[in-house]
Protein backbone atom coordinates (compact mmCIF):
# COMPACT_ATOMS: atom_id res chain seq x y z
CA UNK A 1 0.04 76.66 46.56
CA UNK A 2 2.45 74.21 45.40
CA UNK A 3 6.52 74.33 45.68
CA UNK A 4 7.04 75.41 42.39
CA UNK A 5 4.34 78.13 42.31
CA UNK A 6 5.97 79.82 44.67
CA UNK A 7 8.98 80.46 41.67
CA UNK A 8 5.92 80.88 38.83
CA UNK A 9 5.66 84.17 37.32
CA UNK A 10 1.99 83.59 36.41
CA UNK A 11 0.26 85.29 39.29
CA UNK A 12 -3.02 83.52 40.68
CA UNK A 13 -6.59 84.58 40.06
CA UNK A 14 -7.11 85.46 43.75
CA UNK A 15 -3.77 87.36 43.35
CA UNK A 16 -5.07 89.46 40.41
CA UNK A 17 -8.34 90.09 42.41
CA UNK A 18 -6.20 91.75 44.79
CA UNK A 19 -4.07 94.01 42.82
CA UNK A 20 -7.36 94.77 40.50
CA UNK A 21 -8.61 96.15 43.69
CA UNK A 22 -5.40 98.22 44.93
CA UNK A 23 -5.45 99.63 41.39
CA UNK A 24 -8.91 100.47 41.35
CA UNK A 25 -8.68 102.77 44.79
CA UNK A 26 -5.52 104.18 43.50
CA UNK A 27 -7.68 105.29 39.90
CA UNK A 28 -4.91 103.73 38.06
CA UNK A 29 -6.90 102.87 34.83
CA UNK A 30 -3.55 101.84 33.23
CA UNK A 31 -2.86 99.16 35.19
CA UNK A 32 -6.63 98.21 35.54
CA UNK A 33 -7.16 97.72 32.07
CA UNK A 34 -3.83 94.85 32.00
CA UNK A 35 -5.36 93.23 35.20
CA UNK A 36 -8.43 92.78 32.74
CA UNK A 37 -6.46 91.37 30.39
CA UNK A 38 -4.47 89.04 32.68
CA UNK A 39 -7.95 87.74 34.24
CA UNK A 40 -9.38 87.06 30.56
CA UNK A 41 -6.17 85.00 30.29
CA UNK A 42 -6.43 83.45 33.19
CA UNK A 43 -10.25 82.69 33.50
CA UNK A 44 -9.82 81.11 29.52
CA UNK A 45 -9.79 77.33 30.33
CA UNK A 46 -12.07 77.49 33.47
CA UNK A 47 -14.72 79.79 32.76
CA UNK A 48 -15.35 81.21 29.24
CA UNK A 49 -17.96 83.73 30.39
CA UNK A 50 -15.83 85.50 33.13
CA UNK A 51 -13.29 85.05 30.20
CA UNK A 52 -14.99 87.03 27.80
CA UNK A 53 -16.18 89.78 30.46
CA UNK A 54 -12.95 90.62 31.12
CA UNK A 55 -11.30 90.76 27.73
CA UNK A 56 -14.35 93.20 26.63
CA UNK A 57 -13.70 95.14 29.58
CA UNK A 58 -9.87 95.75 28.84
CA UNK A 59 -11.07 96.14 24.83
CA UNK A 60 -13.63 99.26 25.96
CA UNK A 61 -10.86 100.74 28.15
CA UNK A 62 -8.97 100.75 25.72
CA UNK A 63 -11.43 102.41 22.98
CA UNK A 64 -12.81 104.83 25.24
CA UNK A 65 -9.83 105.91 26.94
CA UNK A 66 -7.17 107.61 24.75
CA UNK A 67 -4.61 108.02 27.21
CA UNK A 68 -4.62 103.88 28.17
CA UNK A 69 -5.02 103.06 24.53
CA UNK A 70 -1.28 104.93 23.68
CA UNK A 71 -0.35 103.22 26.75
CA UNK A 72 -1.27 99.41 25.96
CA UNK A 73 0.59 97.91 22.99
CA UNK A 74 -1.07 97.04 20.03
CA UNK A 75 0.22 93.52 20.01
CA UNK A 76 -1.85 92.97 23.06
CA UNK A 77 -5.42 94.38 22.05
CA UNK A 78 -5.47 92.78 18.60
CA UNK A 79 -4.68 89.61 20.98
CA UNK A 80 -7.63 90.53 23.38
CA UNK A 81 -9.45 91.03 20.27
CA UNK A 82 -8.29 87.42 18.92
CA UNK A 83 -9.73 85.92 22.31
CA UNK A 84 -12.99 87.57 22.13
CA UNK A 85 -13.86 86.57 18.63
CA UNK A 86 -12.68 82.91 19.08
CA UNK A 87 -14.95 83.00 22.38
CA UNK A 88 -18.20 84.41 20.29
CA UNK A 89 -17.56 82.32 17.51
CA UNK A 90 -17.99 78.89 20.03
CA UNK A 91 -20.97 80.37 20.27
CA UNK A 92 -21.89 81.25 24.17
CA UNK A 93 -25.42 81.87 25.39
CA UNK A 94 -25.78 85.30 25.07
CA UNK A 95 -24.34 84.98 21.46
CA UNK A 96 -27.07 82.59 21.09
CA UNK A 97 -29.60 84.86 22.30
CA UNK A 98 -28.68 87.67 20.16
CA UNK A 99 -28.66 85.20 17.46
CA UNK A 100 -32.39 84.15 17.91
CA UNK A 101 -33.57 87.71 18.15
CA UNK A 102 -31.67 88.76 14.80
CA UNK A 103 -33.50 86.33 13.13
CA UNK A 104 -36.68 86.96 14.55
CA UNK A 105 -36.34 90.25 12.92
CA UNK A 106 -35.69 89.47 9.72
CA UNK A 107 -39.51 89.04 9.48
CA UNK A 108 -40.42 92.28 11.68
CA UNK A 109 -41.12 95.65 9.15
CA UNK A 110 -39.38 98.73 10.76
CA UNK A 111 -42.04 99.78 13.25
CA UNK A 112 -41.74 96.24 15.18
CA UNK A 113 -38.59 96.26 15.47
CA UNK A 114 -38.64 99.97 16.89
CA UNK A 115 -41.49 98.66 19.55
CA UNK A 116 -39.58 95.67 20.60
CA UNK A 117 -36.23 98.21 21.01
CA UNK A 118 -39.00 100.35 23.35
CA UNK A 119 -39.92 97.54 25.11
CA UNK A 120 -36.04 96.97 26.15
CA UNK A 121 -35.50 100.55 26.97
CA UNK A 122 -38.93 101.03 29.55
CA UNK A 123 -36.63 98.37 31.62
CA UNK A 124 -34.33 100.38 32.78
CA UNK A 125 -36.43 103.11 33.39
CA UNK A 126 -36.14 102.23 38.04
CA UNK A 127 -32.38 100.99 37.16
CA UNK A 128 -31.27 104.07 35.46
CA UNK A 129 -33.57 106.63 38.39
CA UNK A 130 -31.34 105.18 40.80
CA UNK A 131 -28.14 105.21 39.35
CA UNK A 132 -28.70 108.80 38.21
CA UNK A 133 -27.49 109.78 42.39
CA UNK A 134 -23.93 108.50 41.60
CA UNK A 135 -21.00 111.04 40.36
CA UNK A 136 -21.16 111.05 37.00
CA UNK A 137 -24.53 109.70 36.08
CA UNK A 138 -26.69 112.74 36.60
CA UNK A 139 -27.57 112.70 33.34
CA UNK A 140 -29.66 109.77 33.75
CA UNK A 141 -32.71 111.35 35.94
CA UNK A 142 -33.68 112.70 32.44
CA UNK A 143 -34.51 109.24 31.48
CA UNK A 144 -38.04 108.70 32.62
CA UNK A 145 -39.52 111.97 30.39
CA UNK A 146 -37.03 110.92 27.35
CA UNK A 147 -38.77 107.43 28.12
CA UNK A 148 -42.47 109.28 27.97
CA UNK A 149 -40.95 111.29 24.48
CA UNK A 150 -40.54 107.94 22.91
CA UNK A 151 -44.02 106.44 24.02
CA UNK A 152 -45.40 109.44 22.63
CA UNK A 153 -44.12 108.47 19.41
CA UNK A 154 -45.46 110.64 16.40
CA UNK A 155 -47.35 113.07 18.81
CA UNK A 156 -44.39 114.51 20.63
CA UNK A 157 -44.01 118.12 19.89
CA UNK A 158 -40.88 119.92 18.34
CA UNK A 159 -39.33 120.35 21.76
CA UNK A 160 -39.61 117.35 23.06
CA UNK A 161 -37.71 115.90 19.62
CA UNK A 162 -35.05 118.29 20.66
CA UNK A 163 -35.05 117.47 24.46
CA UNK A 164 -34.41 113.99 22.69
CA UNK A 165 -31.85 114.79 20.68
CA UNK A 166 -29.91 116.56 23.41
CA UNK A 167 -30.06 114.02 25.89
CA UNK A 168 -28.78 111.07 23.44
CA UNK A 169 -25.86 113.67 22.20
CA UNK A 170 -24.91 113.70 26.24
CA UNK A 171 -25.60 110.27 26.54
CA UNK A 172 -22.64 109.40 24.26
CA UNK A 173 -20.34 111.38 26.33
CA UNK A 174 -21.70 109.10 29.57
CA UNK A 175 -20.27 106.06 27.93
CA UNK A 176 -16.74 107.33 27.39
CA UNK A 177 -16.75 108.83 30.88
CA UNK A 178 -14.27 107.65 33.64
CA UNK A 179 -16.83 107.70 36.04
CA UNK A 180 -18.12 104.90 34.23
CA UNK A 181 -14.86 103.23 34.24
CA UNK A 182 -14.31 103.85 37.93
CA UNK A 183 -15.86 100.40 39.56
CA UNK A 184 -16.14 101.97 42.61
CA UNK A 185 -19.12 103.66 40.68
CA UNK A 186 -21.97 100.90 42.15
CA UNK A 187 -25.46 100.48 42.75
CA UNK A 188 -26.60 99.22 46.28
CA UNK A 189 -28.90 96.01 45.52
CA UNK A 190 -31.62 94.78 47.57
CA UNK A 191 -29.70 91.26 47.92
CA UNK A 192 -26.90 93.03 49.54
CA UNK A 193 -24.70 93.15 46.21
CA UNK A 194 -23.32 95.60 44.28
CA UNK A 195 -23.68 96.60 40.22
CA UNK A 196 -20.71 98.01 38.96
CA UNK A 197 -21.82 100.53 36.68
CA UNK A 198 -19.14 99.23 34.37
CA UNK A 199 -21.15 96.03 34.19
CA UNK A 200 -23.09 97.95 31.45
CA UNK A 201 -20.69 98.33 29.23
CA UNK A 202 -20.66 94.27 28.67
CA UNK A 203 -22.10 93.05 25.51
CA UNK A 204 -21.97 96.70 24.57
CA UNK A 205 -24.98 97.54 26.06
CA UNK A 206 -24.94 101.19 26.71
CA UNK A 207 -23.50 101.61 23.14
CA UNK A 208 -26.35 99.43 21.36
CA UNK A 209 -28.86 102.27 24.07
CA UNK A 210 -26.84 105.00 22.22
CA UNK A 211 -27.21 103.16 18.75
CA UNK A 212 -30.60 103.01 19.06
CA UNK A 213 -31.59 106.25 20.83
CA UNK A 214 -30.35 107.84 17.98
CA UNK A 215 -31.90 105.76 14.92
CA UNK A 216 -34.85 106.56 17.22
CA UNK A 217 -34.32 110.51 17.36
CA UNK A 218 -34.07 110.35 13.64
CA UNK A 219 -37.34 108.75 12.69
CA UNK A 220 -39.63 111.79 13.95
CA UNK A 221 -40.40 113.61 10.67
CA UNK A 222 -39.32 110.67 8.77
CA UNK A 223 -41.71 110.01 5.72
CA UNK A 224 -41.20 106.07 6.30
CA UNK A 225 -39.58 103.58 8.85
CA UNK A 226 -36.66 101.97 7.53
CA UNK A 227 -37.18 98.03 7.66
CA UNK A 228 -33.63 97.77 8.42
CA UNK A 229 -33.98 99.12 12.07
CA UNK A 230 -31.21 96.88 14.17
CA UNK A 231 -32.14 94.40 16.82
CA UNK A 232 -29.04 95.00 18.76
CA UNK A 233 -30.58 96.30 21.82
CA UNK A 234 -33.27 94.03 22.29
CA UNK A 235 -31.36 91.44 24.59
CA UNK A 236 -29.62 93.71 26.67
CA UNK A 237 -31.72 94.14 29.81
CA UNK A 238 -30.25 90.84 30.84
CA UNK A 239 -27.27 92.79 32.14
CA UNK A 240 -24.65 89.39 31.86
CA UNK A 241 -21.99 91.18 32.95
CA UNK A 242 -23.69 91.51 36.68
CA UNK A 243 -24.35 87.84 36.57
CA UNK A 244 -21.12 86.19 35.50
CA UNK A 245 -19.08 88.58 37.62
CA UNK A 246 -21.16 87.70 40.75
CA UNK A 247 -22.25 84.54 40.53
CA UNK A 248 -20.66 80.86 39.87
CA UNK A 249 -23.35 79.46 37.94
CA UNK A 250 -23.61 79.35 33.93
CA UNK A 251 -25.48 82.58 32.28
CA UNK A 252 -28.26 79.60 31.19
CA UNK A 253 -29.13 78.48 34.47
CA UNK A 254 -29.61 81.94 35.73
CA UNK A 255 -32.96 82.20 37.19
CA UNK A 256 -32.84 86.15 36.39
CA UNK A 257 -31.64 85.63 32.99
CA UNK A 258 -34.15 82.82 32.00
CA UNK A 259 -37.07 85.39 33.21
CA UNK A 260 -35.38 88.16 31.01
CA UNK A 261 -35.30 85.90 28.09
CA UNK A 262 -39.07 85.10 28.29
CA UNK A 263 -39.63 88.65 28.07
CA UNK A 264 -37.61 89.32 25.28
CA UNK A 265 -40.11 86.42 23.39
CA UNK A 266 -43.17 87.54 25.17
CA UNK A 267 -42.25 90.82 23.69
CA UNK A 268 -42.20 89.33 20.01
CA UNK A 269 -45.17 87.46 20.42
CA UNK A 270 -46.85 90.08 21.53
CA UNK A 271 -46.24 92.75 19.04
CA UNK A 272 -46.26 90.44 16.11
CA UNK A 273 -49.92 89.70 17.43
CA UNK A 274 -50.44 94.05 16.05
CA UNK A 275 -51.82 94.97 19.67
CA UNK A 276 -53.37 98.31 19.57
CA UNK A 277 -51.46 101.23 20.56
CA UNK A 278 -52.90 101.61 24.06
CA UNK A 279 -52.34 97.83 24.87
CA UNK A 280 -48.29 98.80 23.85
CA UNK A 281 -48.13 101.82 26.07
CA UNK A 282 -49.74 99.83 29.02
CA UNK A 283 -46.66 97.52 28.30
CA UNK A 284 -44.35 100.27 28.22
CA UNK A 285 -45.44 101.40 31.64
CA UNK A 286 -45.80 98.54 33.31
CA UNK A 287 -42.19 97.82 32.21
CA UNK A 288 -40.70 101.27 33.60
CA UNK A 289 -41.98 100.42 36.86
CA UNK A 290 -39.67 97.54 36.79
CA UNK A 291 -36.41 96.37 38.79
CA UNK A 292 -34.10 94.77 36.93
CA UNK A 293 -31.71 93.72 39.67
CA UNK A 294 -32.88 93.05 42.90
């Protein structure tokens, strides 16, 4: 630290690291959500990724908590807002990414779209059994039969629709919850690191799970599949958030990520190819038996 930062008002990463932390014990969601904006600030000319993680985080405090959002001005998350967009429009990987699969399904009819949204959602099938132990997340051991109601497809029965239904009705509580904003909320990883259960909420993941849980819920009984079924989800078992948060390297060079991305255009390949209906549900299953982060 130099002489004159000693008399600077602009406080250092490392020093926001710390008070991010004393605010976090202390469940002061206020003050988190300004730390987030001070380390989107600060992380804006040295690393654009970290950047944009933390500006999203303050913007879905802010959304999904009513009492921080009358506390923040308004001045200050139409700035945040201003960052992100000037950030996506530069055009980062995952932008990229969600880019190439849009376009990809222009071509796709309704139903493959809805199989490559599947494919997505078998991933976190392990993730999601796990995290279903913490506070808050009980909700989630449901996942693995809503998972089976959706491979069933067209041959679920009535109550199984509803069991459906239900759980993506309680499901959009879960994302508004402040157990999901608490990031003491984690998941014990194999390599001795921790996922935030907040790092789910980057990239808007658990609202494009919500988004399409529910255009799924409505096609049972439908007469036809609408070809404008959303790609949204289709990326987001690369979890960035995890990755930029924990590690120094670009999203790009990420051994994890590259492997996710091959699966998200195995995936095409593959159902474009028409498999048959068995070969998908094999895929399915060998998917839900799968780790995302290790």
């Amino acid at each position: 630290m130099s002489f004159l930062d000693i008399f600077s008002k602009k406080k250092s990463i490392e020093q926001l690291y710390d008070e991010l932390k004393a605010e976090q014990e202390r469940g002061n969601l206020i003050e988190v959500a300004n730390i987030y904006y001070e380390l989107g600030e600060a992380y804006l000319k040295k690393n654009k990724e970290r950047s944009l993680l933390y500006m999203n985080r303050f913007k879905t405090l802010t959304e999904n908590q009513e009492h921080i959002l009358n506390k923040i001005p308004k001045k200050k998350i139409d700035k945040a807002i201003e960052i992100i967009g000037k950030i996506r429009s530069e055009k980062p990987y995952i932008v990229t990414i969600r880019d190439k699969v849009k376009d990809l399904g222009k071509d796709m009819t309704g139903k493959q779209k809805i199989k490559w949204n599947l494919l997505t959602i078998a991933r976190y099938n392990i993730l999601f059994n796990r995290l279903c132990t913490n506070t808050g997340f009980e909700l989630l051991e449901k996942f693995g039969d809503i998972l089976f109601i959706l491979m069933k497809g067209y041959d679920a029965s009535i109550e199984e629709v509803k069991k459906l239904n239900k759980f993506t009705k309680e499901f959009a509580s879960l994302i508004k919850s402040v157990e999901l904003a608490d990031t003491e909320n984690v998941l014990h990883l194999e390599n001795g690191e921790d996922m935030q259960a907040y790092d789910l909420t980057g990239n808007d993941i658990l609202k494009n799970m919500y988004n399409t849980l529910f255009d799924l819920s409505k096609i049972f009984g439908a007469e036809k599949i609408s070809d404008e079924m959303k790609t949204d989800f289709v990326p987001d078992a690369m979890i960035c958030d995890y990755y930029v948060r924990t590690r120094e390297c670009p999203l790009e060079e990420n051994k994890e990520i590259k492997e996710e991305e091959e699966r998200i255009f195995a995936d095409h390949k593959f159902i474009m190819a028409d498999p048959s209906e068995e070969s998908f549900r094999e895929r399915m299953t060998e998917y839900g038996r799968l780790m995302l982060l290790k």
